[in-house]
N, C-alpha and C. Protein backbone atom coordinates (compact mmCIF):
# COMPACT_ATOMS: atom_id res chain seq x y z
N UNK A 1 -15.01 -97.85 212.70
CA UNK A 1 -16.36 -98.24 212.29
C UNK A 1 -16.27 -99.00 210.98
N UNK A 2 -17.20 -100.23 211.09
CA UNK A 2 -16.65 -100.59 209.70
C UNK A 2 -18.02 -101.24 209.09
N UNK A 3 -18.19 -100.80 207.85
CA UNK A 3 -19.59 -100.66 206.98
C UNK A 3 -19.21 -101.70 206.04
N UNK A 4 -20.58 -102.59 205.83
CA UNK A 4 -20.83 -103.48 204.74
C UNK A 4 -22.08 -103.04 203.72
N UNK A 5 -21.57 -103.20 202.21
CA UNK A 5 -22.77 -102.52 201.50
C UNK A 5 -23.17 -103.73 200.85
N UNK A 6 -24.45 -104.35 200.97
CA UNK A 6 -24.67 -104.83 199.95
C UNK A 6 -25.26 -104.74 198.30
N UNK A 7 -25.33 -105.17 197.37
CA UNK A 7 -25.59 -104.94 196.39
C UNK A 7 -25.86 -105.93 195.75
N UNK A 8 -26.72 -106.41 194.05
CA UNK A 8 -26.65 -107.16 193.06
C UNK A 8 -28.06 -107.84 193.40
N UNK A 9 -28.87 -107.71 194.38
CA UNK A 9 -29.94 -108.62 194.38
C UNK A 9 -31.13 -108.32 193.70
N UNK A 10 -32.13 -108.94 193.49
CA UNK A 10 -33.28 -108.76 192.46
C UNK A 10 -34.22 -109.69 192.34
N UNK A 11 -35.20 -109.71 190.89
CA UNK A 11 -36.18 -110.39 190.88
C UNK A 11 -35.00 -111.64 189.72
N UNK A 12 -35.46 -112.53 189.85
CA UNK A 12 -34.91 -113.77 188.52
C UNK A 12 -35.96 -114.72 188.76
N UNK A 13 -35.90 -115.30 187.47
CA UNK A 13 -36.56 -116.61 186.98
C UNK A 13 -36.13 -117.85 187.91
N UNK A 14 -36.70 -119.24 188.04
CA UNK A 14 -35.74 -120.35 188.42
C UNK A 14 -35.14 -120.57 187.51
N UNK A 15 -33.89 -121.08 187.97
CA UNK A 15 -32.73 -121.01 187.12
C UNK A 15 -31.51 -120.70 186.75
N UNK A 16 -32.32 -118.93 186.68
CA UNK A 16 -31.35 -117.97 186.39
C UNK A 16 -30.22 -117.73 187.50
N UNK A 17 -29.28 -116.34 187.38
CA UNK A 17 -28.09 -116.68 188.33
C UNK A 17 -28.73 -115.21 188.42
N UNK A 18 -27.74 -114.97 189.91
CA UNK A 18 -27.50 -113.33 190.06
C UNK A 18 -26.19 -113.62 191.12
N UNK A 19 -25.57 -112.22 191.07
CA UNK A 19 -23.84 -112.28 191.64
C UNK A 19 -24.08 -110.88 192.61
N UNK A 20 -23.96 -111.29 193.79
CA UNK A 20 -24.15 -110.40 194.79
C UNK A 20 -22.51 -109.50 195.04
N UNK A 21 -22.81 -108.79 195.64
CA UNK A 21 -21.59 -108.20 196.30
C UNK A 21 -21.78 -107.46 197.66
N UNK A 22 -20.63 -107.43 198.42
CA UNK A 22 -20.43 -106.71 199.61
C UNK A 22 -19.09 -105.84 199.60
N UNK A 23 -19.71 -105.12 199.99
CA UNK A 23 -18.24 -103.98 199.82
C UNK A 23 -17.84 -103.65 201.27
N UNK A 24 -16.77 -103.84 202.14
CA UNK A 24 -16.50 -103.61 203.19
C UNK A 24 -15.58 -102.18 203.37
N UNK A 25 -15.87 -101.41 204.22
CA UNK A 25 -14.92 -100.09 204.34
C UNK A 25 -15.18 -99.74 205.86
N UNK A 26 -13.88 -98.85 206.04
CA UNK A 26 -14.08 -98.76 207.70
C UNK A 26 -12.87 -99.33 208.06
N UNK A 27 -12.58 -99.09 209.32
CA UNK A 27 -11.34 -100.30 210.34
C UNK A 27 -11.40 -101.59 210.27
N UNK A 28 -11.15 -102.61 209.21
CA UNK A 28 -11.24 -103.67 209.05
C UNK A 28 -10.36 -104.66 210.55
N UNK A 29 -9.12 -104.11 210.63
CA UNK A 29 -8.63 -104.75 211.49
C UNK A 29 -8.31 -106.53 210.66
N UNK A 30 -7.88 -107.36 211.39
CA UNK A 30 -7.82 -108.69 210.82
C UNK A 30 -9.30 -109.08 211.11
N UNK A 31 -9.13 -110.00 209.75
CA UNK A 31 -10.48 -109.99 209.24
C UNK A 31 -10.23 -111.37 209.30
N UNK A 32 -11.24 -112.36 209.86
CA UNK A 32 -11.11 -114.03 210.15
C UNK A 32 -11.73 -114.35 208.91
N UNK A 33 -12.95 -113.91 208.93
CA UNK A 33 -13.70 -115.01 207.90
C UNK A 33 -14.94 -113.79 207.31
N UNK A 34 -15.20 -114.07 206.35
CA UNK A 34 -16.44 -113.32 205.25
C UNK A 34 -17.55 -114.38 204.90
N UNK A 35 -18.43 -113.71 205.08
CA UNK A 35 -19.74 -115.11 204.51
C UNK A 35 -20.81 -114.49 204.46
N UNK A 36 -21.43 -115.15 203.40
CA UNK A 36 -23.14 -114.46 202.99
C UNK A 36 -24.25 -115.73 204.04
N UNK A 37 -25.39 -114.78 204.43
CA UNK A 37 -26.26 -115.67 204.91
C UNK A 37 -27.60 -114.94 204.11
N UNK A 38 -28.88 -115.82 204.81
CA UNK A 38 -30.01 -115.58 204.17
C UNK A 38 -31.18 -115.73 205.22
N UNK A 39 -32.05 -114.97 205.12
CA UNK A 39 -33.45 -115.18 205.69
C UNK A 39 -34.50 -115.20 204.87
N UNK A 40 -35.06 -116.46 204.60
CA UNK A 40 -36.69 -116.75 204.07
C UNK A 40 -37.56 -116.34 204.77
N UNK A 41 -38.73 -116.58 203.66
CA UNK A 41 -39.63 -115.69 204.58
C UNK A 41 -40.50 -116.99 205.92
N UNK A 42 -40.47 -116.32 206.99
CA UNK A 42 -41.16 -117.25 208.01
C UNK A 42 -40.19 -118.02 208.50
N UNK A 43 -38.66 -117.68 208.11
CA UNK A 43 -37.36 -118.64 208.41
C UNK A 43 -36.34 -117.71 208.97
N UNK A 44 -35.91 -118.62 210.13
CA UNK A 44 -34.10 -117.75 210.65
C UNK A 44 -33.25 -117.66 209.79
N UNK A 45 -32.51 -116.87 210.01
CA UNK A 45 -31.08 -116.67 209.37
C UNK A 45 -30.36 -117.92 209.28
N UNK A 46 -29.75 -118.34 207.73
CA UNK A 46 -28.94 -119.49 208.05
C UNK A 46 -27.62 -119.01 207.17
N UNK A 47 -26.38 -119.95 207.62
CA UNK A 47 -25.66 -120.05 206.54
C UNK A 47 -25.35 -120.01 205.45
N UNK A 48 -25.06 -119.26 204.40
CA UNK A 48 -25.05 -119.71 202.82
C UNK A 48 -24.00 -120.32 202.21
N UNK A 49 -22.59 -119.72 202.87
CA UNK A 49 -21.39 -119.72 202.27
C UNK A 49 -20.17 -118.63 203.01
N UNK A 50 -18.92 -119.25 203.74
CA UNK A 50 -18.23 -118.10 204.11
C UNK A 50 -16.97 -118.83 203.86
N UNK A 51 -15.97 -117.71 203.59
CA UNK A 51 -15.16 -118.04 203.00
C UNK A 51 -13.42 -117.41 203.84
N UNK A 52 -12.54 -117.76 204.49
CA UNK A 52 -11.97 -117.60 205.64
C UNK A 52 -10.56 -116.58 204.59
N UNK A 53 -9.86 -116.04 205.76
CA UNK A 53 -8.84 -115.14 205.16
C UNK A 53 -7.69 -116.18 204.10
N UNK A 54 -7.40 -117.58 205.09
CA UNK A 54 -6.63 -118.38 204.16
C UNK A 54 -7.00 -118.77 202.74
N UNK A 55 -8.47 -118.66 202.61
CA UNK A 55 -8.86 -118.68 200.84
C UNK A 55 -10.34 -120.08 201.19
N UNK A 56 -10.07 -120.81 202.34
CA UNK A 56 -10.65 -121.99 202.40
C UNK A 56 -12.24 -121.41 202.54
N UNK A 57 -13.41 -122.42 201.85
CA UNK A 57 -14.72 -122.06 201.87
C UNK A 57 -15.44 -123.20 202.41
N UNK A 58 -16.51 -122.93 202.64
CA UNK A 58 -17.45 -123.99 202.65
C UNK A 58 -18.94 -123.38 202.60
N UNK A 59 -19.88 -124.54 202.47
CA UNK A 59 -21.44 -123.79 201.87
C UNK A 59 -22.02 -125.01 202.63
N UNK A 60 -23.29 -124.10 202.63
CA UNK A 60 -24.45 -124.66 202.87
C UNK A 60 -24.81 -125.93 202.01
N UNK A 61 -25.58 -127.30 202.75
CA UNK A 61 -25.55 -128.38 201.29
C UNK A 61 -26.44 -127.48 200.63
N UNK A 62 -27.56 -127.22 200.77
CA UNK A 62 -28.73 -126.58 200.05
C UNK A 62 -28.06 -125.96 198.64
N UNK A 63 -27.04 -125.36 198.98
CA UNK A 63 -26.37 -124.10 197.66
C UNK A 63 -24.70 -125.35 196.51
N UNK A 64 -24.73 -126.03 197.70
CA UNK A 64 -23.18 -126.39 197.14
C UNK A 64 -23.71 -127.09 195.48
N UNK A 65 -22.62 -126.56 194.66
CA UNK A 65 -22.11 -126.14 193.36
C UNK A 65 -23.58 -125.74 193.00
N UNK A 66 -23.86 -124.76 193.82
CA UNK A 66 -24.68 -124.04 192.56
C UNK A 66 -24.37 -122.10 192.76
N UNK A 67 -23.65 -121.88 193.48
CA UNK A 67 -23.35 -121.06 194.37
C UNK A 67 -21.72 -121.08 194.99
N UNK A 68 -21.05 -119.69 194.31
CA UNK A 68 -19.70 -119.63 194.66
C UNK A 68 -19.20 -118.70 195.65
N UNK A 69 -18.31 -118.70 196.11
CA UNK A 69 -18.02 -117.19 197.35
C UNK A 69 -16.68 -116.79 196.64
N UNK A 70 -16.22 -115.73 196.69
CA UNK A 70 -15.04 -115.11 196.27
C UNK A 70 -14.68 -113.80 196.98
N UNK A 71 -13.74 -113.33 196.92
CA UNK A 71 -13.31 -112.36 197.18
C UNK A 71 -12.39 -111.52 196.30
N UNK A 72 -12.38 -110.20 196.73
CA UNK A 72 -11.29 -109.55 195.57
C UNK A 72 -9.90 -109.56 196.33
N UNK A 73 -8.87 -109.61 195.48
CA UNK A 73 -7.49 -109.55 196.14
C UNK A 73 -7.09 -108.93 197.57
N UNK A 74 -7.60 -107.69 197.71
CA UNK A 74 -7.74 -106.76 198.79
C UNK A 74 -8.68 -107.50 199.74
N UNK A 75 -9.06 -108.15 199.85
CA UNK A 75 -9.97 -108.89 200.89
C UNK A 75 -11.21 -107.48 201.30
N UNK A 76 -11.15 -106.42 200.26
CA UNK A 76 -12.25 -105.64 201.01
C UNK A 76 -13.25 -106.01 200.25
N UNK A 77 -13.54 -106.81 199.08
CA UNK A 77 -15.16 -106.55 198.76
C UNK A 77 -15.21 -108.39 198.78
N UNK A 78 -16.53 -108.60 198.78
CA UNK A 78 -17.17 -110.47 198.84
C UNK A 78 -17.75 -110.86 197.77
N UNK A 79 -18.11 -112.01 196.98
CA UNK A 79 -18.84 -111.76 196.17
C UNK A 79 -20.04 -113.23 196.60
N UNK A 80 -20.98 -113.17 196.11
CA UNK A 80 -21.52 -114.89 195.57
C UNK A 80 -22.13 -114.60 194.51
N UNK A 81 -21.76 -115.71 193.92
CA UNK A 81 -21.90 -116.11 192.33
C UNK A 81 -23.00 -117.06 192.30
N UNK A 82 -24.73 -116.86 192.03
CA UNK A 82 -25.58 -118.04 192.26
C UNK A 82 -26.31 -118.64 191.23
N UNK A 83 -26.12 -119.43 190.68
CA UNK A 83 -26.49 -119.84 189.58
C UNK A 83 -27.50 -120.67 189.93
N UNK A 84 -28.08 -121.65 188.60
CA UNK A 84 -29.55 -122.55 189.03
C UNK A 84 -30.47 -121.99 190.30
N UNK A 85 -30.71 -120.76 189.87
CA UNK A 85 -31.64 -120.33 191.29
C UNK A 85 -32.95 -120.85 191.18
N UNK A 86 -33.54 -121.35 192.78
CA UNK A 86 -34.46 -121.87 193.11
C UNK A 86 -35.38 -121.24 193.63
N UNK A 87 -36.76 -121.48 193.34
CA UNK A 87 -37.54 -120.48 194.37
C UNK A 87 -37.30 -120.26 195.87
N UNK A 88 -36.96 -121.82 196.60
CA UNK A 88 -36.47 -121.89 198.02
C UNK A 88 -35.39 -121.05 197.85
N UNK A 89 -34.41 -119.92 196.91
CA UNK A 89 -33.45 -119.51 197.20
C UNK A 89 -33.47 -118.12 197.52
N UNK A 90 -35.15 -117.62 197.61
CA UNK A 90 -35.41 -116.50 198.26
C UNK A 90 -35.28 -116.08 198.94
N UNK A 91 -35.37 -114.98 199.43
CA UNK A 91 -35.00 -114.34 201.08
C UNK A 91 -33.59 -112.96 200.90
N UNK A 92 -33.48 -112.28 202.08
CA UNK A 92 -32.86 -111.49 202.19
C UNK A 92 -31.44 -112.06 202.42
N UNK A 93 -30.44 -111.59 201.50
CA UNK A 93 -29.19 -111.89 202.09
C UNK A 93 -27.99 -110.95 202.45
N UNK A 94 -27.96 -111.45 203.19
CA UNK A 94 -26.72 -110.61 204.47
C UNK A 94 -24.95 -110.94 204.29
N UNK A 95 -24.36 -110.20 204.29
CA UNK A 95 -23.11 -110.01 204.68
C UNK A 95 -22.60 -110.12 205.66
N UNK A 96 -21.31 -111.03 206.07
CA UNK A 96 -21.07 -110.61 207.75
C UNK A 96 -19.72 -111.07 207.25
N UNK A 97 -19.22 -110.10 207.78
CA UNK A 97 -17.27 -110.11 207.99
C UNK A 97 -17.55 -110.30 210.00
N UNK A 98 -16.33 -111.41 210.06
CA UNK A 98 -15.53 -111.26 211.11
C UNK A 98 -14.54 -111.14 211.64
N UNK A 99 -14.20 -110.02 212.59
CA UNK A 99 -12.45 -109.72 212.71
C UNK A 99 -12.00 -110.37 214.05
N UNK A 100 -10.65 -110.11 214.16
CA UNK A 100 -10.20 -111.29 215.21
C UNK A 100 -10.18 -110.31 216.89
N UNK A 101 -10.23 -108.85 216.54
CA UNK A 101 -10.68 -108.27 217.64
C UNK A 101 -11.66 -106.91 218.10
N UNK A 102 -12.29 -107.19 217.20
CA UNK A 102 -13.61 -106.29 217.12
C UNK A 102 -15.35 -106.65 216.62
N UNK A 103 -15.08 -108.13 216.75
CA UNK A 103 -16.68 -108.61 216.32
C UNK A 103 -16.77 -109.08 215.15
N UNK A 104 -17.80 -109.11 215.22
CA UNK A 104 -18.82 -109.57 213.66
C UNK A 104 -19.78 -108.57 213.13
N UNK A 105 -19.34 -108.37 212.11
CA UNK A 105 -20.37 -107.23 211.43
C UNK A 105 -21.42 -107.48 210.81
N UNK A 106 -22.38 -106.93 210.42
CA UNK A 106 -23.68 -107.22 209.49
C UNK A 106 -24.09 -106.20 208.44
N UNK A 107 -24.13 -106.25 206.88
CA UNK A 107 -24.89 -105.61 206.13
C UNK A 107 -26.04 -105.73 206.15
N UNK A 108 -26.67 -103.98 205.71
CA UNK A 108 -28.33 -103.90 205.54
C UNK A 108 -29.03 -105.07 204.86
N UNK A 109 -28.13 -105.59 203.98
CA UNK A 109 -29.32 -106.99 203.27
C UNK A 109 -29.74 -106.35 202.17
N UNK A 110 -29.80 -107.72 200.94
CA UNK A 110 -30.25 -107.21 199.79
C UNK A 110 -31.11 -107.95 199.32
N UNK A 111 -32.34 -107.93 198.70
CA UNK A 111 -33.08 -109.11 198.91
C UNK A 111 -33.41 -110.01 197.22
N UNK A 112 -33.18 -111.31 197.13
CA UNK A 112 -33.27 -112.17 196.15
C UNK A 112 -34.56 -112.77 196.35
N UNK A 113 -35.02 -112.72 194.68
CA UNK A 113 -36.68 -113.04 194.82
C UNK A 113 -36.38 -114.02 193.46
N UNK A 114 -37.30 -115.37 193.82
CA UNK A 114 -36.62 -116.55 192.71
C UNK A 114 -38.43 -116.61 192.24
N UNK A 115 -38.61 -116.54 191.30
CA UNK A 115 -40.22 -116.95 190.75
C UNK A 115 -39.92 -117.97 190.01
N UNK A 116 -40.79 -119.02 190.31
CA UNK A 116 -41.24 -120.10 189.43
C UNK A 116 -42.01 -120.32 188.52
């Protein structure tokens, strides 16, 4: 069984940054790729940023350089780093690890609130 926690989200100014985290535990198994997504309000789930076991990333245009993905050495916890936050950068964001033979996982979601 394998659990994603999220954490770090909140209220901020535009502008300001906040640095999320996901903590993964459980049967990881090989793990393909890690990536944060997001749901606005009245909006699907999209992409934010995922970042693959070889180290390689890519982002959403919406976020690129304002918004980093990382990981810790152990490949068990995720991070994003979001700086210049926008009001459009609201919404709940999600965690999802994927392994190469047991699926795609999903965290409860932590939710980022950007006031203008």
């Amino acid at each position: 069984q394998v659990q994603l926690v999220e954490s770090g989200g909140g209220l901020v100014q535009a502008g300001g940054s906040l640095r999320l985290s996901c903590a993964a535990s459980g049967s990881l198994g090989i793990v393909n790729a890690m990536g944060w997504y997001r749901q606005g309000p009245g909006k699907q789930r999209e992409r934010v940023a995922v970042i693959t076991t070889s180290g390689g990333s890519n982002y959403a245009d919406s976020v690129k350089g304002r918004f980093t993905i990382s990981r810790d050495n152990f490949k068990t916890t995720l991070y994003l780093q979001m700086n210049t936050l926008k009001p459009e950068d609201t919404g709940v964001y999600y965690c999802n690890l994927v392994t190469m033979f047991s699926g795609s996982y999903w965290g409860q979601g932590t939710q980022v609130t950007v006031s203008s």
